[in-house]
C-alpha atoms as a PDB file:
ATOM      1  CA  UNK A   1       6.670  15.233   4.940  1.00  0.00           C
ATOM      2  CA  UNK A   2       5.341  11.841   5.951  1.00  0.00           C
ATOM      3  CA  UNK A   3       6.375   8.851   6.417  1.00  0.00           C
ATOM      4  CA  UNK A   4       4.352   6.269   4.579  1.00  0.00           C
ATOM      5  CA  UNK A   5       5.176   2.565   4.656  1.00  0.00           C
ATOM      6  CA  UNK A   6       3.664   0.348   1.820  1.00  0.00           C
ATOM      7  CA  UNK A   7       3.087  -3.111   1.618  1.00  0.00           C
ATOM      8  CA  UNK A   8       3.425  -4.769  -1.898  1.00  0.00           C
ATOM      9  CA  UNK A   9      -0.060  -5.462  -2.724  1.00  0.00           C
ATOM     10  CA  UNK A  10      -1.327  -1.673  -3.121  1.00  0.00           C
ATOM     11  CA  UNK A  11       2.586  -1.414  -4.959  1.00  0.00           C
ATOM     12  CA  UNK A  12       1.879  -4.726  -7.365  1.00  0.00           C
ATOM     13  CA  UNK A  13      -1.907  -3.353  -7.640  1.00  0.00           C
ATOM     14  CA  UNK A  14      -0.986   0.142  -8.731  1.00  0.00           C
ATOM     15  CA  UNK A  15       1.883  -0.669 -11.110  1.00  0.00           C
ATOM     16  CA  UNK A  16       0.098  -3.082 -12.752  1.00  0.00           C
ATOM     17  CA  UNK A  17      -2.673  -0.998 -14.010  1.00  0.00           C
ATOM     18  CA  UNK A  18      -0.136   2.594 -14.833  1.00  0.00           C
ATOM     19  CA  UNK A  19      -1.364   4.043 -11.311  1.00  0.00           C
ATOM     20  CA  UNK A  20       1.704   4.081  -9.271  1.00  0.00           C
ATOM     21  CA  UNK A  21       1.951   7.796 -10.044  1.00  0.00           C
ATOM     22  CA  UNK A  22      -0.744   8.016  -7.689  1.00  0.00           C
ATOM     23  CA  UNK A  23       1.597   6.845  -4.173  1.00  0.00           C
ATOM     24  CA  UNK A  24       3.382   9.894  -5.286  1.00  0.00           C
ATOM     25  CA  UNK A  25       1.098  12.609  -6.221  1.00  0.00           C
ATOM     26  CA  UNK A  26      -0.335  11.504  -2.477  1.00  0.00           C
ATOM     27  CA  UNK A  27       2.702  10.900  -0.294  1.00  0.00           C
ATOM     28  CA  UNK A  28       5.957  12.458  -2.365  1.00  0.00           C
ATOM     29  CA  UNK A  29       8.192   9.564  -1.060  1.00  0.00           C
ATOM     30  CA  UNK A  30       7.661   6.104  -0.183  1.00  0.00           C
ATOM     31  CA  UNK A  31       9.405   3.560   1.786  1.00  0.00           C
ATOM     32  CA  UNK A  32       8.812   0.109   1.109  1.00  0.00           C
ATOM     33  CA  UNK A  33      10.711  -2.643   3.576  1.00  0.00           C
ATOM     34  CA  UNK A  34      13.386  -4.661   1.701  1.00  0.00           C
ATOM     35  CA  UNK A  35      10.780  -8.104   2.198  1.00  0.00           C
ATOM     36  CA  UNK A  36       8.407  -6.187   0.304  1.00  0.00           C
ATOM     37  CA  UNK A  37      10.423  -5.471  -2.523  1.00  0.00           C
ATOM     38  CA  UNK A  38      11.710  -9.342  -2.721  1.00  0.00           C
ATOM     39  CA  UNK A  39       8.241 -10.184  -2.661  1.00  0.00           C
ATOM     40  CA  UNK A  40       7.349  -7.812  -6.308  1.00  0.00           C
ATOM     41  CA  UNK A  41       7.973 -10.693  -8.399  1.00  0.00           C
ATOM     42  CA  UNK A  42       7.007  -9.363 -11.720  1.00  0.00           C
ATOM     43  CA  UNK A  43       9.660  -7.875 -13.962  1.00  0.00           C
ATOM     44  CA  UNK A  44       7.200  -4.851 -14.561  1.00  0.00           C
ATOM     45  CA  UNK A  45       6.705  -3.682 -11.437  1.00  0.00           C
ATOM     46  CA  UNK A  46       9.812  -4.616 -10.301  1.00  0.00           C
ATOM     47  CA  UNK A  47      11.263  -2.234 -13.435  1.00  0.00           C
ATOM     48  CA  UNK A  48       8.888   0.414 -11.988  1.00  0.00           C
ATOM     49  CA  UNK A  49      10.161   0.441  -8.858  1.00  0.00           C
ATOM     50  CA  UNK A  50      13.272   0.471  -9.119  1.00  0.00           C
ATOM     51  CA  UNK A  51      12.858   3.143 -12.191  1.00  0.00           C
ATOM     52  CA  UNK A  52      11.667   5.726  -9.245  1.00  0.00           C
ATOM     53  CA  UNK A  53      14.049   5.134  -6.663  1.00  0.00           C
ATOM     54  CA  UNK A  54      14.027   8.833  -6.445  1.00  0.00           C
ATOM     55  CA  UNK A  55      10.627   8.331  -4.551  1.00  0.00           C
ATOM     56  CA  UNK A  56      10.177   4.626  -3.665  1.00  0.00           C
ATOM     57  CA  UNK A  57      12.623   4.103  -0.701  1.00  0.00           C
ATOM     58  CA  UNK A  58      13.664   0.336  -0.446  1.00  0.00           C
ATOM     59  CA  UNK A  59      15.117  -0.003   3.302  1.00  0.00           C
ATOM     60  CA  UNK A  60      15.740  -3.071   5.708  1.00  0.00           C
ATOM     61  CA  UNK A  61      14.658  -3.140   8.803  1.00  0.00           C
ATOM     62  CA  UNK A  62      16.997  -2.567  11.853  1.00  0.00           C
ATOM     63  CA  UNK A  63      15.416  -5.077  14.761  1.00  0.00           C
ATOM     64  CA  UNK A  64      15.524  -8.498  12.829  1.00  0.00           C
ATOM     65  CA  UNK A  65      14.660 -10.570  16.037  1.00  0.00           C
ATOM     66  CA  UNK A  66      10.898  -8.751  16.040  1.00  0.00           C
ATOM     67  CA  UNK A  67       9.986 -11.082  12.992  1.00  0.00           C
ATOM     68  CA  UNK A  68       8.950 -13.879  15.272  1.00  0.00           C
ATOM     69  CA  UNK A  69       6.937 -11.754  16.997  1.00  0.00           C
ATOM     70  CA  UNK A  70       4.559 -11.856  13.624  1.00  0.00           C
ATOM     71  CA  UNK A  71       5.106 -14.350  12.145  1.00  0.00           C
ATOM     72  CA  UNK A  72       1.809 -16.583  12.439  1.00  0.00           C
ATOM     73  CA  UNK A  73      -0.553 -14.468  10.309  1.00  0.00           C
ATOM     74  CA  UNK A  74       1.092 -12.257   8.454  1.00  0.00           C
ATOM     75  CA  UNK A  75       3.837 -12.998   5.530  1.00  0.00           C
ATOM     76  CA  UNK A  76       7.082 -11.587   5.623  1.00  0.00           C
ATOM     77  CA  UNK A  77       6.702  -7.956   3.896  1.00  0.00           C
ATOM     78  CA  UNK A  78       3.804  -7.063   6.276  1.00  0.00           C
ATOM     79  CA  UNK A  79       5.979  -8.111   9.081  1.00  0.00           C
ATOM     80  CA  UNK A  80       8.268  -5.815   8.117  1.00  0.00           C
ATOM     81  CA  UNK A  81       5.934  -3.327   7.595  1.00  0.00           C
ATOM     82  CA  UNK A  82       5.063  -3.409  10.840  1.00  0.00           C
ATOM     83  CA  UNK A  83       8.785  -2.921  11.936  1.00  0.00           C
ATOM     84  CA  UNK A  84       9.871  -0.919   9.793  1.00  0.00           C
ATOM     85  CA  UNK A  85       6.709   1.558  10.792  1.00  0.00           C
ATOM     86  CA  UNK A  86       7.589   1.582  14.883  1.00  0.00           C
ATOM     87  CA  UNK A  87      11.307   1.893  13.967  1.00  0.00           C
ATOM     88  CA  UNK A  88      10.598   4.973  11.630  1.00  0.00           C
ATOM     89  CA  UNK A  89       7.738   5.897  13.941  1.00  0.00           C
ATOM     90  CA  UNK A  90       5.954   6.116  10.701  1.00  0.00           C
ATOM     91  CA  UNK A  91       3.024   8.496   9.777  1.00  0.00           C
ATOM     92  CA  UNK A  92       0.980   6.051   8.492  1.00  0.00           C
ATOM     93  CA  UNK A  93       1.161   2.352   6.739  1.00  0.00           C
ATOM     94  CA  UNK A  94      -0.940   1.112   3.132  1.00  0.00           C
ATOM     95  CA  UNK A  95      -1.950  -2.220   3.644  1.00  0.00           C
ATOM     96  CA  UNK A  96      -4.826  -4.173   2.487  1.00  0.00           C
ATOM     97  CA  UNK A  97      -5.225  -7.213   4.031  1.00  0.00           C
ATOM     98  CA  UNK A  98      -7.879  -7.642   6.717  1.00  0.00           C
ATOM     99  CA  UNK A  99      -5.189  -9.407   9.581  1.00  0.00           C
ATOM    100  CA  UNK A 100      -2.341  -7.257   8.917  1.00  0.00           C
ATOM    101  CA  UNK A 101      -4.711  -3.783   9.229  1.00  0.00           C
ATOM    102  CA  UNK A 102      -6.093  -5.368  12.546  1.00  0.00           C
ATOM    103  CA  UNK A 103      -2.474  -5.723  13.395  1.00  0.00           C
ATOM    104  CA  UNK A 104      -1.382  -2.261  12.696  1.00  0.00           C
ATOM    105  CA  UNK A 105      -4.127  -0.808  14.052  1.00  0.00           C
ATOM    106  CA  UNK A 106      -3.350  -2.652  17.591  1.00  0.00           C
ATOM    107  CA  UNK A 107      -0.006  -1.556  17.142  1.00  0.00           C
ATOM    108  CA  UNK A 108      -1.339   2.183  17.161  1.00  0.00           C
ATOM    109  CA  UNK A 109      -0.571   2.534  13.245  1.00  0.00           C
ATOM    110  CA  UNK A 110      -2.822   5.125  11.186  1.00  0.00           C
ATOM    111  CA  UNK A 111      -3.629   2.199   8.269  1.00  0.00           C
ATOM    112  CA  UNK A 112      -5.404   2.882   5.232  1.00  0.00           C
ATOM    113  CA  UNK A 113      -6.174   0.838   2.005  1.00  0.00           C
ATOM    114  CA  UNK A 114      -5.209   0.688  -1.957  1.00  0.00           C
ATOM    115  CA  UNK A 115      -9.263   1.346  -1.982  1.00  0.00           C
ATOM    116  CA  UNK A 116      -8.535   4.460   0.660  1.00  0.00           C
ATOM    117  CA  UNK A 117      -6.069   5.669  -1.082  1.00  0.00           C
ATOM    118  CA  UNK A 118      -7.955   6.038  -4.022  1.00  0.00           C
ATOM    119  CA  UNK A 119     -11.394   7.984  -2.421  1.00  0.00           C
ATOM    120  CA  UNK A 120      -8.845  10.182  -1.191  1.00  0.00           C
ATOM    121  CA  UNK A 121      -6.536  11.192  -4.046  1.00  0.00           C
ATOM    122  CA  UNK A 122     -10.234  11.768  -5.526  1.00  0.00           C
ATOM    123  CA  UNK A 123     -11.156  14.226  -2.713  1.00  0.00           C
ATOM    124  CA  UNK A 124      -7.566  15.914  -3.308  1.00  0.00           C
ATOM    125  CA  UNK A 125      -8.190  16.214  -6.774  1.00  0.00           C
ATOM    126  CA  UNK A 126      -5.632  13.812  -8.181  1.00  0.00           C
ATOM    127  CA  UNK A 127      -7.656  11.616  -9.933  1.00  0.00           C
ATOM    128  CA  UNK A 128     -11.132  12.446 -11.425  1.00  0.00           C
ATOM    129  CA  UNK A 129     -13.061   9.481 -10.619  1.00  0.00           C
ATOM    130  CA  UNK A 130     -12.461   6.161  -8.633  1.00  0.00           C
ATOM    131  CA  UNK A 131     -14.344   4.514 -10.760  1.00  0.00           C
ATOM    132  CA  UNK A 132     -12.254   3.639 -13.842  1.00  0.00           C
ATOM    133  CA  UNK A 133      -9.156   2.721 -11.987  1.00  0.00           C
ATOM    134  CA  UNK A 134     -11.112   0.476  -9.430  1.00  0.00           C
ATOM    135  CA  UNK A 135     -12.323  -1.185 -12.528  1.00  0.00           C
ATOM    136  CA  UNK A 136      -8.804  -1.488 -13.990  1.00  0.00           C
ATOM    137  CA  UNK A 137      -7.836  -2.735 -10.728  1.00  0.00           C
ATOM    138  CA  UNK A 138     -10.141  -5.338 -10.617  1.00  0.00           C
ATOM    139  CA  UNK A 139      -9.782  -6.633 -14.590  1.00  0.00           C
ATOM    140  CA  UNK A 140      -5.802  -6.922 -13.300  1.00  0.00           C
ATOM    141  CA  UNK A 141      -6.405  -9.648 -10.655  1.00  0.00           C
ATOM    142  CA  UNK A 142      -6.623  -7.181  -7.418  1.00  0.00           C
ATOM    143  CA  UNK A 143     -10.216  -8.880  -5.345  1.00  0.00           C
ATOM    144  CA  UNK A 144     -12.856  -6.200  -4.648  1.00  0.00           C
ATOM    145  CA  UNK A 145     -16.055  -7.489  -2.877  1.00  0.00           C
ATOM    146  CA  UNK A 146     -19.055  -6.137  -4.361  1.00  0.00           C
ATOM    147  CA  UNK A 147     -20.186  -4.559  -0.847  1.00  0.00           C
ATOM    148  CA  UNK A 148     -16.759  -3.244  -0.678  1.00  0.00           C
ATOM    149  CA  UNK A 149     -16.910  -1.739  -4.339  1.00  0.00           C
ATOM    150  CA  UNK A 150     -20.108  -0.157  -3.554  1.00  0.00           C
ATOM    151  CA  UNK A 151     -18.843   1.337  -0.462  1.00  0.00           C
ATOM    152  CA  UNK A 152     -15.950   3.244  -1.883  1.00  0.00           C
ATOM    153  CA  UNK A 153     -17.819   4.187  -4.990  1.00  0.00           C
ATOM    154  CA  UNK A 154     -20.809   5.718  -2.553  1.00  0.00           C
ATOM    155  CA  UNK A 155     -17.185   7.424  -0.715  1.00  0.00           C
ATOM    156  CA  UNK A 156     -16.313   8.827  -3.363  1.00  0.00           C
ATOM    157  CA  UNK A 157     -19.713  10.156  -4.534  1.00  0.00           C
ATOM    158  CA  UNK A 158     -19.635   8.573  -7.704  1.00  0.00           C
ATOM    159  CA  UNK A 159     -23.066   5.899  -6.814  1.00  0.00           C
END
């Protein structure tokens, strides 16, 4: 099985909107570093989490002293992401902001999106269209450029 790291926003995002189901129909287990949880400040999806600890893995990250090495650009849970990914020698890491993907990516991290995630649970037929939970996404708060919503509508065939 892989190992996925996830940062809070695709977490927050999915919870939110009822979609968290979706981490697991894709991945099967989770790990999420222990900044990441502290930074799920909502009851909710703090409730949600912690409701499927039989899937979502909360775990600290051994090598403390790396933090410095990130500190300027990124915030503390995708730090640790990025930590907590070399130390597991992870399979791949769900981020979605633009610096910290840049960041994995130069680390030699497979990264992928909440947005990624969601053309391919579509391909893998765990969701039916991309569509209604993009929109749901978007209603709850989570920014989607309309270039970038036309993009992974036209990946996932529905435009």
């Amino acid at each position: 099985m892989d190992k996925v790291i996830v940062n809070s926003t695709p977490v927050i995002g999915l919870a939110n909107i009822g979609r968290l189901d979706v981490l697991r129909q894709m991945y099967g287990t989770i790990i999420i570093p222990q900044a990441v949880f502290d930074e799920i400040k909502s009851p909710s999806v703090q409730r949600q989490v912690n409701a499927n600890r039989d899937w979502i893995r909360v775990e600290q990250i051994n090598d403390v002293s790396q933090k410095q090495m990130y500190r300027a650009k990124l915030h503390a849970g995708e730090v640790e992401v990025m930590i907590l990914a070399q130390e597991k020698k992870a399979d791949l890491v769900i981020l979605d902001d633009n610096a910290a993907k840049k960041t994995a990516k130069f680390l030699g991290l497979r990264v992928i999106g909440t947005l990624g995630i969601l053309v391919l649970a579509k391909k893998r037929g765990y969701i039916k269209e991309v569509s209604p939970v993009l929109d749901a996404l978007k209603r709850d708060g989570f920014f989607v450029s309309d270039d970038l919503c036309d993009l992974v509508l036209r990946q996932a065939d529905e435009k």
